[in-house]
Protein backbone atom coordinates (compact mmCIF):
# COMPACT_ATOMS: atom_id res chain seq x y z
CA UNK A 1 9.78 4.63 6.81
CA UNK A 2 13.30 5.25 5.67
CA UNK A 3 13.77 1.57 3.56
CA UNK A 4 13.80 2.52 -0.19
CA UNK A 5 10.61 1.29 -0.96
CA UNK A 6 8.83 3.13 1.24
CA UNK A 7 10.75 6.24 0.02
CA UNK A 8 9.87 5.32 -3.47
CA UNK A 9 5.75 5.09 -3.05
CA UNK A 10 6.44 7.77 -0.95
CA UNK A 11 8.08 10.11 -3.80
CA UNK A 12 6.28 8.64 -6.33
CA UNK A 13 2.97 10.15 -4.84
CA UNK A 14 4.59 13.39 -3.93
CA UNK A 15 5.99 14.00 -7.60
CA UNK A 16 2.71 13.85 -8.53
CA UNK A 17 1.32 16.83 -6.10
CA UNK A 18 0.07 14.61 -3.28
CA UNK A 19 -0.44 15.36 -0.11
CA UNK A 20 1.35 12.57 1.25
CA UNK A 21 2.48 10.87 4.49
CA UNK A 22 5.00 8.56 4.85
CA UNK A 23 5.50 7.35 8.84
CA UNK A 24 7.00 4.85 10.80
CA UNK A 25 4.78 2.52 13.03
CA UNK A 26 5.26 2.16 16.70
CA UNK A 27 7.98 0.57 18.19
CA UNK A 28 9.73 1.32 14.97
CA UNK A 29 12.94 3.42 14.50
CA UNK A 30 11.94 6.13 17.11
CA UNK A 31 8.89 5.58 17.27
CA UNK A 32 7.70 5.38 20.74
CA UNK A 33 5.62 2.39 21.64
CA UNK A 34 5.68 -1.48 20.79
CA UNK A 35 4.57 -4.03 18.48
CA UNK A 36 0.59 -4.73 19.03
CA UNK A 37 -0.27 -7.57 16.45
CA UNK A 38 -1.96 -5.01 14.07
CA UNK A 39 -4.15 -3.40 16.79
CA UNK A 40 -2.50 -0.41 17.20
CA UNK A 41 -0.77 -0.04 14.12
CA UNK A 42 -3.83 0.22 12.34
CA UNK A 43 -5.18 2.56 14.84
CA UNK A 44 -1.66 4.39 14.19
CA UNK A 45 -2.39 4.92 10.49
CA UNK A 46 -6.33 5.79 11.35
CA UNK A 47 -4.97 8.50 13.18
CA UNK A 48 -2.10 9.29 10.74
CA UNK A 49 -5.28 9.68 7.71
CA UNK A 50 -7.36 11.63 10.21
CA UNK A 51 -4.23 14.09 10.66
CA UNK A 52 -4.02 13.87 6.95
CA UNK A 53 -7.62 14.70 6.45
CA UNK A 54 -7.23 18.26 8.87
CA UNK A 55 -4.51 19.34 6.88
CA UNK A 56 -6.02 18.77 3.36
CA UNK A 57 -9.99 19.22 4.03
CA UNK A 58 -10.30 19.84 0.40
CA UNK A 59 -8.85 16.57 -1.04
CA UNK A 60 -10.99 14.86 -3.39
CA UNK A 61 -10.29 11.07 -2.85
CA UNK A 62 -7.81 9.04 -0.64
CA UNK A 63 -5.23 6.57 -1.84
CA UNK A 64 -3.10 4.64 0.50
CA UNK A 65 0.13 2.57 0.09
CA UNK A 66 2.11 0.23 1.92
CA UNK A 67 4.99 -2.67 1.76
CA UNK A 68 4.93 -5.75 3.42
CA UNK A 69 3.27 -5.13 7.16
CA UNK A 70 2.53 -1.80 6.06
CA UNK A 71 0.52 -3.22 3.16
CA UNK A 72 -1.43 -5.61 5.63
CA UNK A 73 -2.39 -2.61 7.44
CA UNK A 74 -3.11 -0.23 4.72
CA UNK A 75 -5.84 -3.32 3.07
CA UNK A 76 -7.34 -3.08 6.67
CA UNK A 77 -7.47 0.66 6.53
CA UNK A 78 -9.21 0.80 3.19
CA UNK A 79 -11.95 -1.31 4.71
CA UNK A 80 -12.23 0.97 7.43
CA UNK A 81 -12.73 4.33 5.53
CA UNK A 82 -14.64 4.20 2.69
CA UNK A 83 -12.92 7.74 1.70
CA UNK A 84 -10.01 5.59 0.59
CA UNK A 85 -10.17 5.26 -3.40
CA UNK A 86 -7.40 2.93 -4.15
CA UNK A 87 -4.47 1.35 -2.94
CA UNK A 88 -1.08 0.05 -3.62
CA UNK A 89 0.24 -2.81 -1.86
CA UNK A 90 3.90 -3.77 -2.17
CA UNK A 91 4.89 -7.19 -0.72
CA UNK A 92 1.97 -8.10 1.07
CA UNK A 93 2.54 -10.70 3.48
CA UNK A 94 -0.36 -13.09 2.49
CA UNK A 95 1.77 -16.41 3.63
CA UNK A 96 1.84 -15.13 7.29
CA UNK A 97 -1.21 -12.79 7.64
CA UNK A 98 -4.95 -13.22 6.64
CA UNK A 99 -6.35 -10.98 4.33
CA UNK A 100 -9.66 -13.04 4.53
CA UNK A 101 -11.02 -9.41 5.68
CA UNK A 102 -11.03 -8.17 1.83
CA UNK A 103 -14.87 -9.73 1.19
CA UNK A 104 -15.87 -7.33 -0.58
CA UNK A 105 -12.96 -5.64 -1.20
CA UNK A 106 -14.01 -2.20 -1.55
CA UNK A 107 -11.79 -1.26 -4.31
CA UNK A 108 -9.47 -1.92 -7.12
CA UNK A 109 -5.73 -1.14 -6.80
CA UNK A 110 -2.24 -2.44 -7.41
CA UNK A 111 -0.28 -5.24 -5.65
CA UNK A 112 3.51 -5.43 -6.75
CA UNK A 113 5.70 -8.63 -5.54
CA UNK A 114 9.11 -9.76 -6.24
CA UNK A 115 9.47 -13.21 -8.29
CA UNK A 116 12.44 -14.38 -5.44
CA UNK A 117 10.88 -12.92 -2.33
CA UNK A 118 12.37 -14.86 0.72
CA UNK A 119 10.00 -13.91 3.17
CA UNK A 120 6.52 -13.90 1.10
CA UNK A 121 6.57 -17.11 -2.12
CA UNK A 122 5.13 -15.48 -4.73
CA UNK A 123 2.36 -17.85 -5.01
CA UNK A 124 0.97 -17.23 -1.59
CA UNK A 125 0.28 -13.35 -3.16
CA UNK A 126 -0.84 -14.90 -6.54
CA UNK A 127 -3.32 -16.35 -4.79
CA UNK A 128 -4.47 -13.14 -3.23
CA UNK A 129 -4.44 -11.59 -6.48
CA UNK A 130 -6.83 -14.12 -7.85
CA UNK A 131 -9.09 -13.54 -5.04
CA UNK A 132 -9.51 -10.26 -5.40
CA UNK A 133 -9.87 -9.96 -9.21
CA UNK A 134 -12.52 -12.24 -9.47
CA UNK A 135 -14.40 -10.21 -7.03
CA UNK A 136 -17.11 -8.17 -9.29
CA UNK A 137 -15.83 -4.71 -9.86
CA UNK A 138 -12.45 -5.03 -8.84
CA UNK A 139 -9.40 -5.03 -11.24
CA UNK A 140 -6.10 -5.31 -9.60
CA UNK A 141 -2.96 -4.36 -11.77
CA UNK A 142 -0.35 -7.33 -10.40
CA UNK A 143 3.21 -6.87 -11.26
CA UNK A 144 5.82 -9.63 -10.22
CA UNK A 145 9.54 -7.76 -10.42
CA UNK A 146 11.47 -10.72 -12.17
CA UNK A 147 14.48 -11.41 -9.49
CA UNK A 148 13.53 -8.62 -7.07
CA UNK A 149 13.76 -9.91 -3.22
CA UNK A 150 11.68 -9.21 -0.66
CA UNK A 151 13.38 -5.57 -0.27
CA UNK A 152 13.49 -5.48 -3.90
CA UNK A 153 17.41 -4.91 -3.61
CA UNK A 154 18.52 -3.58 -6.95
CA UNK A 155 14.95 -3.91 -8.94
CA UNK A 156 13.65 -0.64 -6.48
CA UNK A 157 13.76 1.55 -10.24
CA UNK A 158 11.49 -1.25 -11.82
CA UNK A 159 8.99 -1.16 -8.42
CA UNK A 160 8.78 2.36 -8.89
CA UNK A 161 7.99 2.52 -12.82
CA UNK A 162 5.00 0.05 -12.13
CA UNK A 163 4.04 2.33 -9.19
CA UNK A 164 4.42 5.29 -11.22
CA UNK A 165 2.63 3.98 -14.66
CA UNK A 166 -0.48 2.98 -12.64
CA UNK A 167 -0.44 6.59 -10.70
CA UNK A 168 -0.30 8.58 -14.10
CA UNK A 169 -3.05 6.27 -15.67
CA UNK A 170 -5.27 6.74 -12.77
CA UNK A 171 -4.64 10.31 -12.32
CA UNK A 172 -5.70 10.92 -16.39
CA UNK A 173 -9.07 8.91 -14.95
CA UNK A 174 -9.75 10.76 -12.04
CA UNK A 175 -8.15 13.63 -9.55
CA UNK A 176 -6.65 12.31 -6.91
CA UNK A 177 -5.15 14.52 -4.05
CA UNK A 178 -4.21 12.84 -0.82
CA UNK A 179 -1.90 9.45 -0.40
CA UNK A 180 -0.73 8.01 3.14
CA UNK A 181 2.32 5.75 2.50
CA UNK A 182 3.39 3.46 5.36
């Protein structure tokens, strides 16, 4: 929860007067608990939105964020809870995790990749891209960060004016209220 771009979806949502979340998953940092394939880490951020949800009964839609794993989980989430309006998915690990679950994908939403990512080729999250756009109703705004790693190293500014340009266009198009970052 503390890697930069976690912090930057993170304050990029709250700038904008979200309620927002940003938490680590278990068996991270001090997080109590281990790694469980997915299982419970998407259980983790069910309950995370649920606390979310207590605190903020009045919120008008849900958006939800997350890089790399986080991301994974977050697209899982959003087909979970129908609350959830829209997304942004930072690095999502399509060349090691299937996203085959996203059929329908429920909504539109942003994916953002670095052009040298180490861990995740581009094309593996091109191809995700594709598959989701040409799904009827769905427009996803794809950004590839031209020499941005993985971590996105020094190009965390640019991540955050793509994540930032697509919050204030959707917020001129509809109120938004709550965001859980992850």
């Amino acid at each position: 929860m503390n890697n930069k771009v976690v912090f930057g979806l993170y304050n990029a949502f709250a700038e904008r007067d979200f309620a927002t979340l940003r938490f680590n998953f278990r068996g991270v940092g001090r997080s109590q608990g281990s790694y469980d394939r997915g299982e419970g880490e998407l259980s983790d951020a069910a309950s995370a939105l649920d606390w979310m949800q207590t605190i903020n009964p009045n919120a008008r839609s849900v958006w939800v964020a997350g890089f790399s794993f986080g991301a994974w989980i977050g697209m899982q989430l959003l087909m979970r809870r129908p609350e959830i309006e829209s997304f942004i998915s930072v690095a999502p690990p399509a060349n090691m995790l299937d996203f085959n679950f996203l059929a329908p994908c429920p909504a539109s939403g942003q994916i953002i990749h670095g052009e040298t990512d180490e861990i995740v080729p581009e094309p593996f999250v091109a191809k995700l891209v594709n598959k989701l756009s040409n799904q009827r109703g769905i427009k996803i705004d794809y950004h590839v960060v031209p020499g941005a790693s993985h971590f996105f190293g020094d190009h965390i500014d640019i991540l955050t004016d793509h994540v930032e340009e697509y919050l204030d266009l959707a917020l001129h198009q509809r109120p938004v209220q709550m965001a859980l970052a992850g």
